[in-house]
Protein backbone atom coordinates (compact mmCIF):
# COMPACT_ATOMS: atom_id res chain seq x y z
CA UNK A 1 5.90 14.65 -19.87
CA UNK A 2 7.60 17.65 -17.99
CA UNK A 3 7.88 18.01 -14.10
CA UNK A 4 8.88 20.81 -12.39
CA UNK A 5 10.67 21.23 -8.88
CA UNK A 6 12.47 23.38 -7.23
CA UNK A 7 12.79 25.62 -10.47
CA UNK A 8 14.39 23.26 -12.23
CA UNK A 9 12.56 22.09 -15.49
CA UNK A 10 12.94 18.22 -16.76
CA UNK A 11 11.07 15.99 -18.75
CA UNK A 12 10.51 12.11 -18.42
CA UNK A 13 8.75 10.08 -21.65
CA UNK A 14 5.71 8.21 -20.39
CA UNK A 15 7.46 5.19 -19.20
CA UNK A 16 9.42 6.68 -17.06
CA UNK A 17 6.82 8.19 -14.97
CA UNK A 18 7.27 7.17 -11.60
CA UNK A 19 4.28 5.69 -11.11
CA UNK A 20 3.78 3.98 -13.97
CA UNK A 21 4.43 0.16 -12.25
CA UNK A 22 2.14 0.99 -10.28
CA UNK A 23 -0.19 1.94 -13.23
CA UNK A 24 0.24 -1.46 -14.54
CA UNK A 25 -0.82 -3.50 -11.68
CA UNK A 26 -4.31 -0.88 -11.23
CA UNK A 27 -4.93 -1.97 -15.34
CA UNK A 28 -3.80 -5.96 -14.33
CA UNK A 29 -6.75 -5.67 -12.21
CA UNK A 30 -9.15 -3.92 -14.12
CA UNK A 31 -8.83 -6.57 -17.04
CA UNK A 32 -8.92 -8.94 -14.35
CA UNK A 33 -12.29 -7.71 -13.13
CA UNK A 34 -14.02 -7.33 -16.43
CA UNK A 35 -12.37 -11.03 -17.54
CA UNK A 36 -14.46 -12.47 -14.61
CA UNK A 37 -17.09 -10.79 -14.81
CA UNK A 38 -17.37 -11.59 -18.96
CA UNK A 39 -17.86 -15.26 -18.50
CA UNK A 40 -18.12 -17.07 -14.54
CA UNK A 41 -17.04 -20.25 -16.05
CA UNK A 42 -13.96 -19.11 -17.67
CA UNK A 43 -10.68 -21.38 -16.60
CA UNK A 44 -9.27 -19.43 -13.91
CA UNK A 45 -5.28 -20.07 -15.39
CA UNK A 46 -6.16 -16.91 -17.52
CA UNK A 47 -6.77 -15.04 -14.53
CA UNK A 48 -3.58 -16.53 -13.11
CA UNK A 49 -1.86 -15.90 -16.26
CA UNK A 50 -3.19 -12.14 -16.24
CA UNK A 51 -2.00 -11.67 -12.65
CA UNK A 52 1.65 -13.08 -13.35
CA UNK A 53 1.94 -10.93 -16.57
CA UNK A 54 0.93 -7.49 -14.84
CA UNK A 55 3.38 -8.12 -12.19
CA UNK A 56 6.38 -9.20 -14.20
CA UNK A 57 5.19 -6.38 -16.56
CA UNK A 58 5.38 -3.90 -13.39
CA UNK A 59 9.08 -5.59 -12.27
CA UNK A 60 10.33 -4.61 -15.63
CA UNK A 61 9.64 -1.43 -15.29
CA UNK A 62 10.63 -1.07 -12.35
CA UNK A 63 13.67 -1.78 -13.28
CA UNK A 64 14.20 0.29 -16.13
CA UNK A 65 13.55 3.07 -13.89
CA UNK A 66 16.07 2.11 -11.57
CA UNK A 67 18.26 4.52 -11.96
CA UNK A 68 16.34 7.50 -12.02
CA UNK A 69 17.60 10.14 -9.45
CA UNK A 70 16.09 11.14 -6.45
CA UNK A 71 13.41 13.66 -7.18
CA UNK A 72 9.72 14.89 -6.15
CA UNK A 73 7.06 14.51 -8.49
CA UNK A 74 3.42 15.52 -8.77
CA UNK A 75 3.78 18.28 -6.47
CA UNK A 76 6.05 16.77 -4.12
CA UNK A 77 3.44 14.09 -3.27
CA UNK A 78 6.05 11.00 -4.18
CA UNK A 79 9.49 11.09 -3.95
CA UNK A 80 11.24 8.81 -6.21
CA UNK A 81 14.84 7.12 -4.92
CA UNK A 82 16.73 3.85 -5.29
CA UNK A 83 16.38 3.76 -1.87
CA UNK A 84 12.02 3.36 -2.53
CA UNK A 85 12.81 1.62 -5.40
CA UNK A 86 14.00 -1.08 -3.76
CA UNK A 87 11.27 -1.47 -1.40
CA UNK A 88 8.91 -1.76 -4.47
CA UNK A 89 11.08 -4.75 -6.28
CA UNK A 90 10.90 -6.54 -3.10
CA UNK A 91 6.83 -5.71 -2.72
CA UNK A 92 6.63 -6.86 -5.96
CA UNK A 93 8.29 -10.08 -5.73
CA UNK A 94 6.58 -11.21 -2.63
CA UNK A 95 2.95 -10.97 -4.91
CA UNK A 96 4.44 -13.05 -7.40
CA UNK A 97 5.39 -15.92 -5.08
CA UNK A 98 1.81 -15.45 -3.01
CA UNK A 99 -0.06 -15.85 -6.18
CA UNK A 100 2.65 -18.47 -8.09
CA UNK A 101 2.79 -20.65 -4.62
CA UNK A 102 -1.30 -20.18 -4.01
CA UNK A 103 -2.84 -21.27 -7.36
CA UNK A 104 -2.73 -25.00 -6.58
CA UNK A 105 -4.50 -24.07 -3.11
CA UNK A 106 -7.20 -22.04 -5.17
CA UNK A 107 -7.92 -24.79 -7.71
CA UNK A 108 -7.96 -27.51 -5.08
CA UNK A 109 -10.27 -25.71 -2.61
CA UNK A 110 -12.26 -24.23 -5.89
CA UNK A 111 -11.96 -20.53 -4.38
CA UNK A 112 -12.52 -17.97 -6.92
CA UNK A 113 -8.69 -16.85 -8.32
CA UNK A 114 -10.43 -13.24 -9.75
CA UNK A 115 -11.08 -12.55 -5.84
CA UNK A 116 -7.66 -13.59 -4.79
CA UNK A 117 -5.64 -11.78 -7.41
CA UNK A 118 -7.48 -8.97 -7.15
CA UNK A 119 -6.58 -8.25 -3.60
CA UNK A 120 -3.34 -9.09 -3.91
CA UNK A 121 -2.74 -6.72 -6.89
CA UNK A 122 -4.30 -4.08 -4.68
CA UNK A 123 -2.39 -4.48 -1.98
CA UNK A 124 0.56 -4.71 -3.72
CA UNK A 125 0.17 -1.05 -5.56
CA UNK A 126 -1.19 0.48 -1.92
CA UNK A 127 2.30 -0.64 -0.85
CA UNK A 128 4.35 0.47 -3.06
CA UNK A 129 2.68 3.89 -2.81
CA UNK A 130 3.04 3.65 0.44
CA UNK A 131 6.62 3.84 0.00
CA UNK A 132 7.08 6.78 -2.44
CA UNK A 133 4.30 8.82 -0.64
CA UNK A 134 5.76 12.03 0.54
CA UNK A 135 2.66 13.65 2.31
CA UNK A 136 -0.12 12.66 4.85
CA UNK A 137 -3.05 12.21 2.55
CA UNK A 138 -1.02 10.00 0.24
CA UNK A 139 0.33 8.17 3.08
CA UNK A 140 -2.86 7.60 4.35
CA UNK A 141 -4.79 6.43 1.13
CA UNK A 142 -2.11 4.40 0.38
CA UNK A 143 -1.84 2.34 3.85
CA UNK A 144 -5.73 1.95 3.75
CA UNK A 145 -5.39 0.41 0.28
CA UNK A 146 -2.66 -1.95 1.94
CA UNK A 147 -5.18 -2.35 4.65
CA UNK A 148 -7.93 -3.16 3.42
CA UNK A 149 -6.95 -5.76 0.97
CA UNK A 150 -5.22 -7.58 3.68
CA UNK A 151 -8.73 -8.05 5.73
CA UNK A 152 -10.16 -9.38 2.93
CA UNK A 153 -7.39 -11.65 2.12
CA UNK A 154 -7.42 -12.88 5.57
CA UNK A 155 -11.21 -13.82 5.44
CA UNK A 156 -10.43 -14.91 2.10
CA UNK A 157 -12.16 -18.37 3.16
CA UNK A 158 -15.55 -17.82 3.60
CA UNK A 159 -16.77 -21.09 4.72
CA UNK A 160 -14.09 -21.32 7.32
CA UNK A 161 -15.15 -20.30 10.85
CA UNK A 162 -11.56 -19.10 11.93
CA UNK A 163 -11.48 -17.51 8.47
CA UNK A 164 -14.25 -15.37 9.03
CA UNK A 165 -13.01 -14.43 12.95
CA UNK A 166 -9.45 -13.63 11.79
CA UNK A 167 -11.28 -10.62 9.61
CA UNK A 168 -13.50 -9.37 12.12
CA UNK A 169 -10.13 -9.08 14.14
CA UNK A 170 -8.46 -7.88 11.70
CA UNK A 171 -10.69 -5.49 10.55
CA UNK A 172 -11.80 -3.90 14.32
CA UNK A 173 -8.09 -3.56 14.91
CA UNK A 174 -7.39 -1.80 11.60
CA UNK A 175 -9.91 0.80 12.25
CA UNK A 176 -8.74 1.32 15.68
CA UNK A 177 -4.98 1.86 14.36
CA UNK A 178 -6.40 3.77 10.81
CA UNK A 179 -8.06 6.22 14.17
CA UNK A 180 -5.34 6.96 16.38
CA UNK A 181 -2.98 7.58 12.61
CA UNK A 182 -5.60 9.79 11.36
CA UNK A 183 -5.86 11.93 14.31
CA UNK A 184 -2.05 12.04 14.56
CA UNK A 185 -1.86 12.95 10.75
CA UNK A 186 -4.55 15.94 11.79
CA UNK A 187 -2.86 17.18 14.72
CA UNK A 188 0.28 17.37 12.85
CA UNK A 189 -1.28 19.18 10.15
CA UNK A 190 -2.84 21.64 12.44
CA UNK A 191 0.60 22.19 14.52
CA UNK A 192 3.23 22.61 11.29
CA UNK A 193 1.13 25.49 9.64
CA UNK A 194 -1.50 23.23 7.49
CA UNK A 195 1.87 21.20 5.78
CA UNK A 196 0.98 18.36 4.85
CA UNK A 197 4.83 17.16 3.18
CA UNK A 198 6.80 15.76 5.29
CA UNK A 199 9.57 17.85 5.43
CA UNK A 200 7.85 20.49 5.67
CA UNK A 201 5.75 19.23 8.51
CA UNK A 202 9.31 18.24 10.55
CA UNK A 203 10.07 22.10 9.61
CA UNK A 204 6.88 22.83 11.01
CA UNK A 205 6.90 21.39 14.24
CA UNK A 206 10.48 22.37 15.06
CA UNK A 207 9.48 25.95 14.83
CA UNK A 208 6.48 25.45 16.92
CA UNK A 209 8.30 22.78 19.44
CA UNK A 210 8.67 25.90 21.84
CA UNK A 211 4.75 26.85 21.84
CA UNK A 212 2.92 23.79 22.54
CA UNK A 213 5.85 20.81 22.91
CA UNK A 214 2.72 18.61 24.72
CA UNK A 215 0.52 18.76 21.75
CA UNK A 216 3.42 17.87 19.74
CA UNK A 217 4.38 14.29 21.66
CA UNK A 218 0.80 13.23 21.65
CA UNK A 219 0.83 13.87 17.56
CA UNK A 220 3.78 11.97 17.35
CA UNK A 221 2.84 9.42 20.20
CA UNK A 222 -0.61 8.65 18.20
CA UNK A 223 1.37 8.09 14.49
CA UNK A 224 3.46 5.55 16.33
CA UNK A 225 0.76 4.07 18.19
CA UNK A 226 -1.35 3.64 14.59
CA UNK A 227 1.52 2.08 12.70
CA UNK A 228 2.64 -0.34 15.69
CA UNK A 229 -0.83 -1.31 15.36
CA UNK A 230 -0.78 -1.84 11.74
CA UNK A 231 3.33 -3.93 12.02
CA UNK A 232 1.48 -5.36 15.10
CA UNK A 233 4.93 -4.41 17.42
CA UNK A 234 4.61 -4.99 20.63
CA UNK A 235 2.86 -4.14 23.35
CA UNK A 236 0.35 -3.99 19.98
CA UNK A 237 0.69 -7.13 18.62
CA UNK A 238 -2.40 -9.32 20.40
CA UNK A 239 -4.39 -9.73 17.70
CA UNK A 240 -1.62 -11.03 15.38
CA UNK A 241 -2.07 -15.04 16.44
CA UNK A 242 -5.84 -15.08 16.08
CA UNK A 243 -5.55 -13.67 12.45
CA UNK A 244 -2.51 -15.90 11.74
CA UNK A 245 -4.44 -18.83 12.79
CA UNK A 246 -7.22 -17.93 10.95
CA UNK A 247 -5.80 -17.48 7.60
């Protein structure tokens, strides 16, 4: 496979494409779907054992990659680094304890395991997207992805009152703080030029800090507001116990 950037002309064989560990947790889920949905009564170890394989699958990879240089691919939408790559092993090996220290929990309370693994194998490539994205739509697709599969993980206990309050929490303050990002993300789309990079966007706005400097803070003041919201730092951490609890 060849990528260009810059002008400068490279190739990279199939498995080193940057976002190919990601590409194996998306297929982990897939065959996890259509393994569930094959046969109901099928013992859910295989579903474990699917979940564990695409992860340590993903790791290895990961690590063969590792010391790829610092470069922008697919049109300067990721930017691959050590630095990212790091971020992504440790992503990575958080799923693998939550589902290895969670499958007695899941056999004892006789949850479904597809359901579980699922979401975490989605929120686990949404995050490690999140940290190679290098523009605002990326960014924003891949924090949703994160998102999302942590509201349903959180009401992951359907026949548990607190359960089912921690994700109505957790979901009315995730669309509050995916609101005030997404307005940020469009204000400082409109204000750089239409850039929607990130460097290019800083490039942007430091040419146009002179023309409208208010605009400008309340861009920047909404991005921070949406992410506090979603790291739940204060003063935007209140909802944080409730869902805690609830889990």
């Amino acid at each position: 496979m060849i990528f260009i950037t810059n002008n400068t002309e490279f190739s990279l064989s199939f498995v080193d494409l940057p976002i190919f560990p990601e590409s194996i947790l998306i297929l982990g889920l897939l065959t996890i779907i259509v393994t569930d949905s094959l046969d109901k009564g099928r013992d859910q170890l295989l579903l474990y054992r699917i979940s564990l394989l695409s992860l340590l699958i993903s790791m290895t990879l990961l690590l063969y990659q590792w010391d790829i240089k610092s470069f922008p691919v697919f049109f300067e939408n990721i930017q691959v680094s050590i630095f990212s790559n790091i971020f992504r092993f440790f992503i990575l090996i958080c799923s693998l304890l939550s589902i290895s220290l969670s499958i007695d929990y899941v056999r004892c309370t006789k949850t479904a395991m597809a359901e579980f693994s699922l979401f975490v194998s989605t929120a686990s490539s949404g995050g490690m997207l999140l940290r190679s994205a290098n523009d605002l739509v990326t960014i924003y697709v891949a924090s949703e992805c994160l998102g999302l599969s942590s509201y349903l993980l959180s009401g992951y206990a359907k026949r548990d009152v607190r359960s089912n309050e921690a994700t109505m929490k957790f979901l009315s303050m995730g669309g509050l703080s995916s609101s005030l990002l997404i307005y940020g993300f469009s204000l400082s789309y409109g204000l750089s030029g239409g850039e929607i990079q990130l460097n290019k966007i800083v490039d942007g706005l430091l040419l146009n800090r002179m023309l409208d400097p208010f605009a400008i803070h309340i861009s920047l003041m909404l991005v921070a507001a949406g992410m506090a919201f979603k790291l739940s730092l204060v003063p935007f951490h209140q909802w944080t116990p409730d869902v805690y609890e609830g889990v």
